[in-house]
Protein backbone atom coordinates (compact mmCIF):
# COMPACT_ATOMS: atom_id res chain seq x y z
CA UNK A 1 0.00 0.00 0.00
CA UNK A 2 1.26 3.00 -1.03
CA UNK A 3 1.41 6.06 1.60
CA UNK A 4 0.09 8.77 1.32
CA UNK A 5 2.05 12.20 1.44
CA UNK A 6 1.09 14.94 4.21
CA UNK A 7 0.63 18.34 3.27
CA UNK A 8 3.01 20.48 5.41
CA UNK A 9 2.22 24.21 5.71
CA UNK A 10 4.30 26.65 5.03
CA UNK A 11 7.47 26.55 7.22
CA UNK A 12 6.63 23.87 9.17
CA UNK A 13 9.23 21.06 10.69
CA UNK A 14 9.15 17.99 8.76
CA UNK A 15 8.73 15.04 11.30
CA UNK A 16 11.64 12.97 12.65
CA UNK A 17 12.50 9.84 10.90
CA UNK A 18 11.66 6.47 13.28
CA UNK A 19 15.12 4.28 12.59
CA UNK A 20 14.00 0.96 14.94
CA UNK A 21 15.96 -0.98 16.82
CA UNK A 22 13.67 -4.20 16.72
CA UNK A 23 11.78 -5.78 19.10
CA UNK A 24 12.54 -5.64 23.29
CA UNK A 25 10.26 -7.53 24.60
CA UNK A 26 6.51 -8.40 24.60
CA UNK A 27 3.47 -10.49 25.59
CA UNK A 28 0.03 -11.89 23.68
CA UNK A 29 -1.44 -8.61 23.85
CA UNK A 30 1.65 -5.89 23.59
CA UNK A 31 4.52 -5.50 21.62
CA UNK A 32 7.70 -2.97 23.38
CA UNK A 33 10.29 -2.08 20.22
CA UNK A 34 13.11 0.37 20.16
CA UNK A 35 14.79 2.54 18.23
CA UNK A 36 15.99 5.94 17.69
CA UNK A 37 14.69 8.98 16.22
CA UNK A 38 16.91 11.20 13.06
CA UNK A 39 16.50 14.05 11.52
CA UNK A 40 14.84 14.43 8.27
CA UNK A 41 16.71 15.76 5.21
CA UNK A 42 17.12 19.07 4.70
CA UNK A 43 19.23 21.77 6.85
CA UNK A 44 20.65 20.57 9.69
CA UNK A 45 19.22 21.93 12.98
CA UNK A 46 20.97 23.90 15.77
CA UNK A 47 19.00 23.19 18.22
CA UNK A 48 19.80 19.65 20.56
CA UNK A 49 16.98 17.70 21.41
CA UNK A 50 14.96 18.30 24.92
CA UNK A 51 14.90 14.76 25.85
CA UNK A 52 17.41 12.15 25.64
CA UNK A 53 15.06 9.26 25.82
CA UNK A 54 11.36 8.86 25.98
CA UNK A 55 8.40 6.20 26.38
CA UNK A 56 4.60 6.43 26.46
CA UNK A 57 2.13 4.53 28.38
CA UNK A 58 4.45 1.48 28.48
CA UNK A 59 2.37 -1.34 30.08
CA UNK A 60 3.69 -1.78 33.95
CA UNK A 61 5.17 -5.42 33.17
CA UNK A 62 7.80 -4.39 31.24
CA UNK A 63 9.08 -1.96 33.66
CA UNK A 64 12.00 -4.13 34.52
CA UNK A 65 12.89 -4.74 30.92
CA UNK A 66 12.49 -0.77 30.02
CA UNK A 67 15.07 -0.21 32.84
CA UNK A 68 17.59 -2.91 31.44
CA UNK A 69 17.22 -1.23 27.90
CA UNK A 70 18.19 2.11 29.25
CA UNK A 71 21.43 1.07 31.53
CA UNK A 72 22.65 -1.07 28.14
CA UNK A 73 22.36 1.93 26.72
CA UNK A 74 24.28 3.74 28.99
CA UNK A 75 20.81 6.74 29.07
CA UNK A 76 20.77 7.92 32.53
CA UNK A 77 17.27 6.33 34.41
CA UNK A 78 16.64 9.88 35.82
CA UNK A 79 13.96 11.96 34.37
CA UNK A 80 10.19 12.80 34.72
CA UNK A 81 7.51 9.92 35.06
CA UNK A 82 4.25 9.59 34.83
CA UNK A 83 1.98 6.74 36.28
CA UNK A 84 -1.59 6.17 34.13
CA UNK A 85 -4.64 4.27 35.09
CA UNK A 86 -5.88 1.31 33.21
CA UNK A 87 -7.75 4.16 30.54
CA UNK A 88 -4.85 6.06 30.07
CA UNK A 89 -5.41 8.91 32.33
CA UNK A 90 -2.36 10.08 33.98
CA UNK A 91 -2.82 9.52 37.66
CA UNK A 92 0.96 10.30 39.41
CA UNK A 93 3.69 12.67 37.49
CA UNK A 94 6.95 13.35 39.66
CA UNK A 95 10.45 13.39 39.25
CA UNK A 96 13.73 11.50 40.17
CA UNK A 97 14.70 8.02 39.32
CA UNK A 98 12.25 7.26 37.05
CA UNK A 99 12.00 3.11 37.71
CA UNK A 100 12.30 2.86 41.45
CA UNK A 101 9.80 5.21 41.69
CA UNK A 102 7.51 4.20 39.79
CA UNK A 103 8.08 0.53 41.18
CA UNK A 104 7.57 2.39 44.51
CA UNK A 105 3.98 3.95 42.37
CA UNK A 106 2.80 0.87 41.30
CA UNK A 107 3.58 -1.28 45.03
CA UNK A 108 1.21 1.74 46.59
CA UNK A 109 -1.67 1.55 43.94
CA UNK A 110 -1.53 -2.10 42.26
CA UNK A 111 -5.09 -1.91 41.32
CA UNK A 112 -5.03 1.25 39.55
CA UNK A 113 -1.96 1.76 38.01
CA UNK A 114 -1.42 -0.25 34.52
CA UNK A 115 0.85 2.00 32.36
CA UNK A 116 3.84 4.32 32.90
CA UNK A 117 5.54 7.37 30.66
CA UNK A 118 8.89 8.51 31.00
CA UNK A 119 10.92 11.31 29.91
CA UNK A 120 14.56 11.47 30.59
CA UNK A 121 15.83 15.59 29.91
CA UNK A 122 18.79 16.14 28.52
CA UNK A 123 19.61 19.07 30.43
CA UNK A 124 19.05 18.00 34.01
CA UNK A 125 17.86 22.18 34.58
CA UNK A 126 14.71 21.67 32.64
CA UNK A 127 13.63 18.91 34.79
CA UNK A 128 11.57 20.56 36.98
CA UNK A 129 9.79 22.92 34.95
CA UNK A 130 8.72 19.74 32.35
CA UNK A 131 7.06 18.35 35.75
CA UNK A 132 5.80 21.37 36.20
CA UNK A 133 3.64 21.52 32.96
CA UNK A 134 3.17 18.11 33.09
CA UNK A 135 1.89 18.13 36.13
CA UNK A 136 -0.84 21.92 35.29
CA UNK A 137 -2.07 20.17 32.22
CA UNK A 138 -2.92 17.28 34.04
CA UNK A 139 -4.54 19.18 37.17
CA UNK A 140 -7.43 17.23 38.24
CA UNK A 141 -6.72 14.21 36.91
CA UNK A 142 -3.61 13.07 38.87
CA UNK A 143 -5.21 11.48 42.61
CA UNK A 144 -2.07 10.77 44.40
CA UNK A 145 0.17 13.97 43.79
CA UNK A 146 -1.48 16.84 45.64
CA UNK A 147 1.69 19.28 45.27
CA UNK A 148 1.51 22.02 42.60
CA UNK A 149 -2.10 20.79 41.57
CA UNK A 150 -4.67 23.50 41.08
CA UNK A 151 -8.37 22.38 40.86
CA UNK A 152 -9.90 25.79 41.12
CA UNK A 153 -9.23 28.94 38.09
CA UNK A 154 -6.24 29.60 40.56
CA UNK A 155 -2.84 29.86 39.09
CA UNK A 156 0.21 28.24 39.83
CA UNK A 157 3.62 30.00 41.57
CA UNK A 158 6.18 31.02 38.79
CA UNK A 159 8.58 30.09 40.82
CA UNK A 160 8.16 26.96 40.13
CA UNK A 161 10.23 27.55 36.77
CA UNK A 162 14.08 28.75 36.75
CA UNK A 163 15.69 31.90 37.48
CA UNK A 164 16.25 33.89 34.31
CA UNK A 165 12.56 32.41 32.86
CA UNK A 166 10.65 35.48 31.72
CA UNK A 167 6.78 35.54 32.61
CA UNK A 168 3.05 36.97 32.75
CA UNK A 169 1.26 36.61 35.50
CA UNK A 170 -2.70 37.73 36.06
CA UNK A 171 -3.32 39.24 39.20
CA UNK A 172 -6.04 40.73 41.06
CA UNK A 173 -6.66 44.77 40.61
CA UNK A 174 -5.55 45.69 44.05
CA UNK A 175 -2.26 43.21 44.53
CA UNK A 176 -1.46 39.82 44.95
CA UNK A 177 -4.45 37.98 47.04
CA UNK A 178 -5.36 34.42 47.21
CA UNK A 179 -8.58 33.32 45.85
CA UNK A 180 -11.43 32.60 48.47
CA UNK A 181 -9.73 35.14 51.01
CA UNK A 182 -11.50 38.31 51.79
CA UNK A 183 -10.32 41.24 53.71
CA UNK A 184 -12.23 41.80 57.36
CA UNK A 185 -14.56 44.58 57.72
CA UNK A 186 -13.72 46.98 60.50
CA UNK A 187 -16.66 47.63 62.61
């Protein structure tokens, strides 16, 4: 079957070329492969990539073999992970070493937890602030991490992102003032 070209608007990035390594491992209903991803031709790019290695709602059981993959590789196993329920829904995001952690996630919440995401940054600094977005898009979703979560039309601290990050920030006419909180009438 022939495939079918995309049309690409004006002076947008073609896609990254998918170079696979073969298969890692599997079961009867799921199939784990590797590989790496190139640049298409054209003009080389300046710019290095964000993340040094990545993986999307991986089932749980082949945590183990996901973690083997990565040390033979010689990728470091410290990143930002995410923990998703049986539908897909991310339920945990944090930070650190990505496989004991979420070994730790998945001990704590067997029943709920069948899939896991990882994203190992290439430049440890931008760690934080990927879990940091990660973690706002997610918002109400994610049950077991109650840190940095807003539920309500609240926004989050900038500080949460490094020093030297430009920003916009919305607040209230009269100052800075939490949401809910309301100055006492003198009597």
């Amino acid at each position: 079957m022939a495939q079918r070209k995309r049309k690409r608007r004006k002076g947008s990035k073609k896609l990254s070329i998918k170079v696979s390594d073969g298969k890692l491992c599997g079961n009867t209903l799921w199939t784990v492969t590797t590989g790496k991803l190139t640049r298409p031709q054209g003009r080389p790019g300046k710019v290095a990539p964000l993340f040094k290695a990545v993986g999307e709602k991986i089932p749980y059981s082949f945590l183990a073999d996901v973690r083997d993959y990565l040390k033979s590789k010689e990728i470091p196993r410290v990143g930002v992970y995410i923990a998703h329920d049986s539908m897909g829904y991310p339920r945990y995001i944090g930070r650190g070493n990505i496989f004991s952690r979420l070994n730790i996630r998945r001990n704590r919440q067997v029943l709920e937890l069948a899939y896991f995401s990882f994203f190992v940054v290439a430049d440890k600094v931008h760690e934080r602030e990927v879990e940091t977005i990660m973690i706002r898009a997610a918002g109400p979703l994610l049950d077991f991490n109650e840190r940095k979560v807003r539920t309500d039309i609240g926004a989050g601290s900038v500080r949460d992102f490094e020093p030297g990050t430009r920003y916009v920030q919305r607040q209230y006419k009269k100052g800075v003032r939490k949401p809910g909180r309301r100055k006492r009438k003198r009597s």
